[in-house]
Protein backbone atom coordinates (compact mmCIF):
# COMPACT_ATOMS: atom_id res chain seq x y z
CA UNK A 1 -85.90 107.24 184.78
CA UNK A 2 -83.66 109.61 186.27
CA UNK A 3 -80.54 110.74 183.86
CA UNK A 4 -78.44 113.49 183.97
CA UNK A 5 -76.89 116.14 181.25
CA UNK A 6 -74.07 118.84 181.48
CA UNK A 7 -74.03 121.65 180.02
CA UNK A 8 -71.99 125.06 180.01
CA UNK A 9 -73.40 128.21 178.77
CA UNK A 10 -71.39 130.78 180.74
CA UNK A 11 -71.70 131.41 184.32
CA UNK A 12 -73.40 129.16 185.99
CA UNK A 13 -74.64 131.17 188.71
CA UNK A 14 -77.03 131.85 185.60
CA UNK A 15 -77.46 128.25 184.16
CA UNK A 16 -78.31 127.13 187.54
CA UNK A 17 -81.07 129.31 188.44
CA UNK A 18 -82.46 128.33 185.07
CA UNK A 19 -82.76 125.08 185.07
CA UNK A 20 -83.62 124.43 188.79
CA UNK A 21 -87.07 125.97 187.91
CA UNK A 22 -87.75 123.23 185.02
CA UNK A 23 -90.31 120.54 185.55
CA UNK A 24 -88.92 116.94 186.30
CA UNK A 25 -85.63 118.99 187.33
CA UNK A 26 -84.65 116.91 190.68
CA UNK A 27 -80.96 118.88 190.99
CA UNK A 28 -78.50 120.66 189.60
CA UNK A 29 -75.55 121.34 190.71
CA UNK A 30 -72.75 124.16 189.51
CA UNK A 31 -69.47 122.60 188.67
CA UNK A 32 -66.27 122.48 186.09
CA UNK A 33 -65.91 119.78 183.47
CA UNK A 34 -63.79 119.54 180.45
CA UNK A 35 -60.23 119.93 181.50
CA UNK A 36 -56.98 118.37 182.97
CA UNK A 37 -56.89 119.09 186.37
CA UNK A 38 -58.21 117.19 189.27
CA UNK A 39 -60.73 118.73 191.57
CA UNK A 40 -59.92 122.88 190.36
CA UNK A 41 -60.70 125.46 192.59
CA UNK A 42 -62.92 128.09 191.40
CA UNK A 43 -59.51 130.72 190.81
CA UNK A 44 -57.94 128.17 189.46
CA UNK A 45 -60.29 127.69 186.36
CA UNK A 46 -61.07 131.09 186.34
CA UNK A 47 -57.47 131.73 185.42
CA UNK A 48 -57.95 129.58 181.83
CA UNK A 49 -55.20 127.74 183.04
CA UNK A 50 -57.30 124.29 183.82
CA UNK A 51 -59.43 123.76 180.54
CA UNK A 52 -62.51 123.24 182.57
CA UNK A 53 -65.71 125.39 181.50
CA UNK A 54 -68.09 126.10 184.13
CA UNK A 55 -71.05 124.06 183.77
CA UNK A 56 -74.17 122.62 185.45
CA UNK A 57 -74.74 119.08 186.04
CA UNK A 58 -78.38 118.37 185.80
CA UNK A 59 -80.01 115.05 187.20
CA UNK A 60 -83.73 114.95 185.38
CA UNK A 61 -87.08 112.57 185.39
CA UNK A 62 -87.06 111.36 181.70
CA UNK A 63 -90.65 110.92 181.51
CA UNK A 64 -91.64 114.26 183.21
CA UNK A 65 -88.41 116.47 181.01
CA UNK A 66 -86.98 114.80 177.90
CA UNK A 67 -83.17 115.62 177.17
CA UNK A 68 -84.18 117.57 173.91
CA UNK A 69 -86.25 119.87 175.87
CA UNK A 70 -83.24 120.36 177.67
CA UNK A 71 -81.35 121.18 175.39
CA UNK A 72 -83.69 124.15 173.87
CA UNK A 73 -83.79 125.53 177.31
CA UNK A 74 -79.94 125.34 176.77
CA UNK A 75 -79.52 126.98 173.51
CA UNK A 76 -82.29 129.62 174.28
CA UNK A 77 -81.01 131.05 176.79
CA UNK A 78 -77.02 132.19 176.26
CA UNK A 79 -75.61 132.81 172.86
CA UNK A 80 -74.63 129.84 171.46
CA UNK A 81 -72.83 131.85 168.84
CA UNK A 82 -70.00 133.31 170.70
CA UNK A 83 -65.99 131.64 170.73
CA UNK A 84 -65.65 131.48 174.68
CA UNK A 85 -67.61 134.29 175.49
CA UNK A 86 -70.61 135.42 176.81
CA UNK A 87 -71.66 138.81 178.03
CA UNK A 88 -68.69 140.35 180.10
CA UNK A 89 -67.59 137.14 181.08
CA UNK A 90 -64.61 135.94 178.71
CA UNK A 91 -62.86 133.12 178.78
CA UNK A 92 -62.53 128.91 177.74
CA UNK A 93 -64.49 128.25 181.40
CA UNK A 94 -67.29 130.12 180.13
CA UNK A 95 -67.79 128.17 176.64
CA UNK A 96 -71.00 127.18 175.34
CA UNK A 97 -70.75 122.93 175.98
CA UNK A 98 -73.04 119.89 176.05
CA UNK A 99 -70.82 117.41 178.23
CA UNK A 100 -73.11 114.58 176.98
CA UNK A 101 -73.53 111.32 178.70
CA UNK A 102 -74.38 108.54 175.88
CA UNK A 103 -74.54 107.75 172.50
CA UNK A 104 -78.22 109.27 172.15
CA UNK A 105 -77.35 112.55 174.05
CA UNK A 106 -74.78 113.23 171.15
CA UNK A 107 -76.46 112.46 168.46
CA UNK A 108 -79.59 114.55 170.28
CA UNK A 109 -77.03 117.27 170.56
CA UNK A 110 -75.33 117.41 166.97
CA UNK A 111 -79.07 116.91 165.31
CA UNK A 112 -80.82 120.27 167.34
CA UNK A 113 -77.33 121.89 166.84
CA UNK A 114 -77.71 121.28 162.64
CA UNK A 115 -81.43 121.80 162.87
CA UNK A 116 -80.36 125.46 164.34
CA UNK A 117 -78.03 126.67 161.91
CA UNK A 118 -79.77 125.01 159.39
CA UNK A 119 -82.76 127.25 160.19
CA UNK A 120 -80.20 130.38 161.12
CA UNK A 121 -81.86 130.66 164.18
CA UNK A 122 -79.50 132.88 165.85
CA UNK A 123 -78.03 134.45 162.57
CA UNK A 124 -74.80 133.15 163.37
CA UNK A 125 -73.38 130.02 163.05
CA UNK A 126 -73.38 127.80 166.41
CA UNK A 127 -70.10 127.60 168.30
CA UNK A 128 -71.36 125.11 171.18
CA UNK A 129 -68.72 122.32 171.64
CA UNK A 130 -70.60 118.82 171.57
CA UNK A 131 -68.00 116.10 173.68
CA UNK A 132 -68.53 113.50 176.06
CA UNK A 133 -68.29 113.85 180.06
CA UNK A 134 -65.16 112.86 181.09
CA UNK A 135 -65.35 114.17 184.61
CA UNK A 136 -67.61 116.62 186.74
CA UNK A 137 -65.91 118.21 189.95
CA UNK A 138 -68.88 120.07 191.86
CA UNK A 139 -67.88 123.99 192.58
CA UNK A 140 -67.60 125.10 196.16
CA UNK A 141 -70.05 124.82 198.45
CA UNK A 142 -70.68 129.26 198.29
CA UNK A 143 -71.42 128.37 194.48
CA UNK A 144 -74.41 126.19 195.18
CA UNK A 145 -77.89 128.03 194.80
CA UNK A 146 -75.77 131.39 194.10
CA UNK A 147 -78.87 133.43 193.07
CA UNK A 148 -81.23 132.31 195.72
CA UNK A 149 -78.62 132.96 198.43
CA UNK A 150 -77.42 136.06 197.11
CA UNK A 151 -80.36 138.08 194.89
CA UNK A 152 -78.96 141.19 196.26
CA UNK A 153 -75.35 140.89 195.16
CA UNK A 154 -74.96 143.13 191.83
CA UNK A 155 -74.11 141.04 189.81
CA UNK A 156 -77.11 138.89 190.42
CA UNK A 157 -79.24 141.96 190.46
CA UNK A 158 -77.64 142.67 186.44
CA UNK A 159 -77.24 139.65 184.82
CA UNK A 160 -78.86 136.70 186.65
CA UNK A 161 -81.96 137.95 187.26
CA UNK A 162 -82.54 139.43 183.92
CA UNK A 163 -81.44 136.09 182.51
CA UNK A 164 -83.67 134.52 184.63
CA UNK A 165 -87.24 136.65 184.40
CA UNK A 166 -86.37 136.25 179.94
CA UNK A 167 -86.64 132.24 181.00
CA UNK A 168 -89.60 131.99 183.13
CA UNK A 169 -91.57 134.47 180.02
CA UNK A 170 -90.83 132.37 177.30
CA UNK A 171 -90.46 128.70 178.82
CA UNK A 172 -93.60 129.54 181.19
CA UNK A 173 -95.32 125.94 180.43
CA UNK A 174 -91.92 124.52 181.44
CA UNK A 175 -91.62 125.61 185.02
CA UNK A 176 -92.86 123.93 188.27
């Protein structure tokens, strides 16, 4: 069955070139959720003004990719830990967020997020905000597959692909 999840973990020039490598991954597309204004443009959310965070919506196969697997992919790869922040990128649009979708994506969500700090994984507690989707405007077209059209651009050359090569070592069994 094909669902979908949301999630923000900073840029997602990053969280899209993550998670488009994932088995049972069908799309994902770079977008803003979690504010007030209809249909931002990317300066106006990059101004804080909006409330939306930058996010990732991600349509998935259930029974190739479960949600939970998701969702370590998520946490693994940003720092959950960090109040609107991460890296040099600062800012509410860059929050760590599960948008979720139903009842059993929350409850998913808030049990891995206890599980973590429960275990101290990250030696910090986790800051991720857990809310539902309450609307998903896809990012301009020159957002779309940002790394794969532009691997040359320095800032995909410093933090994307770095990002990226840390994924595909430690989720290896994950990718296509």
């Amino acid at each position: 069955m094909i669902r979908k999840a949301t999630f923000g973990s900073g840029c997602f020039w990053c969280t899209e070139g993550i998670f488009k490598q994932l088995k049972g991954v069908r799309r994902v597309t770079s977008g803003y959720s979690g504010g007030l204004r209809k249909n931002p443009t990317y300066e106006q959310v990059c101004s804080g003004a909006t409330g939306h965070a930058e996010v990732v919506q991600i349509e998935f196969d259930d029974d190739v990719i479960k949600f939970a697997q998701l969702l370590e992919v998520f946490w693994n790869t940003h720092d959950p830990t960090t109040l609107n922040r991460q890296g040099a990128d600062v800012g509410t649009q860059y929050r760590s967020v599960v948008f979720y979708h139903d009842s059993i994506q929350k409850e998913t969500a808030l049990a891995i997020k206890q599980a973590l700090d429960d275990s101290d994984a990250f030696g910090n507690k986790i800051v991720t905000e857990i809310s539902p989707i309450e609307n998903f405007y896809p990012a301009e077209d020159y957002h779309q597959d940002y790394y794969k059209n532009n691997p040359d651009k320095g800032y995909c050359q410093m933090v994307v692909r770095p990002k990226i090569e840390k994924f595909q070592k430690v989720f290896r069994e994950y990718i296509q």
